[in-house]
C-alpha atoms as a PDB file:
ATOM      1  CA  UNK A   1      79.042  94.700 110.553  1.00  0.00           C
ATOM      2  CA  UNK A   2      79.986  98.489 110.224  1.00  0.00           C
ATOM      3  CA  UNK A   3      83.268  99.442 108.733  1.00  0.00           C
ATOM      4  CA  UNK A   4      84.513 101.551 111.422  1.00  0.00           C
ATOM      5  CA  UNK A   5      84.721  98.231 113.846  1.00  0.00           C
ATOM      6  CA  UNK A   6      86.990  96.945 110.843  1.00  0.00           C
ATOM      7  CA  UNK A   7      90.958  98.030 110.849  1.00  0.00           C
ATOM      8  CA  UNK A   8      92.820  97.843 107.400  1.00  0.00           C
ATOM      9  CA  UNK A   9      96.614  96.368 107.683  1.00  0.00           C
ATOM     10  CA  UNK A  10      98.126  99.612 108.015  1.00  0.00           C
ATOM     11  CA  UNK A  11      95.538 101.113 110.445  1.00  0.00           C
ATOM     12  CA  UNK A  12      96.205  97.693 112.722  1.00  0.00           C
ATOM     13  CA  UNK A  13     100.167  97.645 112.399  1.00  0.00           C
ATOM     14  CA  UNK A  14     100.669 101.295 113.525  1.00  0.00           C
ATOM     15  CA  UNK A  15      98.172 100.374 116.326  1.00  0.00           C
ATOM     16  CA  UNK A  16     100.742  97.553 117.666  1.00  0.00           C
ATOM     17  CA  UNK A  17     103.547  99.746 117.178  1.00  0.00           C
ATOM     18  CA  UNK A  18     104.634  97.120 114.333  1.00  0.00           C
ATOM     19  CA  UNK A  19     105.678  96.906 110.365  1.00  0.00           C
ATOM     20  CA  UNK A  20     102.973  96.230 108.410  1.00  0.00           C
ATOM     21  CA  UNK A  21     105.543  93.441 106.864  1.00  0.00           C
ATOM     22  CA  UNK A  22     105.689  91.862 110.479  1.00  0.00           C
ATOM     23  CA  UNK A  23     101.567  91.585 110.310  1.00  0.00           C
ATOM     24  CA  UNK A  24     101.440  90.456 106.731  1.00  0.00           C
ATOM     25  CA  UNK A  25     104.266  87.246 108.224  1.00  0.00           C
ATOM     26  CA  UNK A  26     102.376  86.884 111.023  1.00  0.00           C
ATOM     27  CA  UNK A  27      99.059  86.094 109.031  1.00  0.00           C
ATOM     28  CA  UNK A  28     101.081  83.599 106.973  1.00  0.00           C
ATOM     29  CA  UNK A  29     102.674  81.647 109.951  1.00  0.00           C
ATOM     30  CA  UNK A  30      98.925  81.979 111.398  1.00  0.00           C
ATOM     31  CA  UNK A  31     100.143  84.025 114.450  1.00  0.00           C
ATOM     32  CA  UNK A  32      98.473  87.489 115.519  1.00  0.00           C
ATOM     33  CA  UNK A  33      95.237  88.531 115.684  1.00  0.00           C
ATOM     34  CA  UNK A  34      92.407  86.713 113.870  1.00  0.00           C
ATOM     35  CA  UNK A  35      91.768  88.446 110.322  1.00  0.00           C
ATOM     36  CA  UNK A  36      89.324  88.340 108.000  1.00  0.00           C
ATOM     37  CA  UNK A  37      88.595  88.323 103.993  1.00  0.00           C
ATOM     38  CA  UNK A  38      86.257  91.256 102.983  1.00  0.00           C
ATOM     39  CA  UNK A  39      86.192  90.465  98.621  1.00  0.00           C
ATOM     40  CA  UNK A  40      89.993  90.579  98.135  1.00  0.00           C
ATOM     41  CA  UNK A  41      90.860  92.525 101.438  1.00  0.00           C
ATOM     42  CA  UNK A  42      92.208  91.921 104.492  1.00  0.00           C
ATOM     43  CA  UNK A  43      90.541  93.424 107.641  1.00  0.00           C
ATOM     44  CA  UNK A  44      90.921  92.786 111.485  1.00  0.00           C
ATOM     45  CA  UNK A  45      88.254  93.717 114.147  1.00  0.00           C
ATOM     46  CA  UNK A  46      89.462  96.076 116.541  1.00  0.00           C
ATOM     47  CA  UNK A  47      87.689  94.248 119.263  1.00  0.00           C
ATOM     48  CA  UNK A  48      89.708  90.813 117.902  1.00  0.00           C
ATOM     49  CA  UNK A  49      93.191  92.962 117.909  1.00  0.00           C
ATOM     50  CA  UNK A  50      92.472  94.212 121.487  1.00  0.00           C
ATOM     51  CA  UNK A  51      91.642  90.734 122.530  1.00  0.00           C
ATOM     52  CA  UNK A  52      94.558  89.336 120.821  1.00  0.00           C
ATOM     53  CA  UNK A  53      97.212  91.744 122.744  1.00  0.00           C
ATOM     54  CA  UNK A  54      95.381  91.368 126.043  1.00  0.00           C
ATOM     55  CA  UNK A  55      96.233  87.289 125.709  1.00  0.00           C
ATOM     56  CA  UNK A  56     100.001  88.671 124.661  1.00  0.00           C
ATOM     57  CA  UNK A  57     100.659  90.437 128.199  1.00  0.00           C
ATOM     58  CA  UNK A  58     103.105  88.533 130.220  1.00  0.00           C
ATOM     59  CA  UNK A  59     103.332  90.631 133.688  1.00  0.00           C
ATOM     60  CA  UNK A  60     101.303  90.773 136.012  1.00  0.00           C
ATOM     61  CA  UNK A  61     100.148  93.847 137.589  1.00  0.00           C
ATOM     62  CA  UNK A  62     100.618  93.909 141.345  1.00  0.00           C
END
């Protein structure tokens, strides 16, 4: 897996336009997009964060 395919916390929260805080909660109440464990740090796949806010969109486009 290369590390460029691999978003820190920060790098993934100014992505969604959110607080870090309010990804950190969501991990907790198991909401968001599916994060992984590398040793002691959190990481997200870009491909599973794009895939997660696809599955968010509520309108539909005409």
């Amino acid at each position: 897996m290369e590390t460029r395919n691999l978003g820190t916390p920060p790098e993934v929260a100014r992505h969604l336009g959110i607080p870090e805080k309010t990804l950190a909660q969501w991990r907790y109440l198991g909401k968001g997009p599916k994060w992984s464990k590398v040793g002691r740090h959190v990481r997200y796949r870009w491909s599973d964060v794009e895939r997660w806010l696809d599955s968010q969109s509520g309108g539909r486009v005409a």
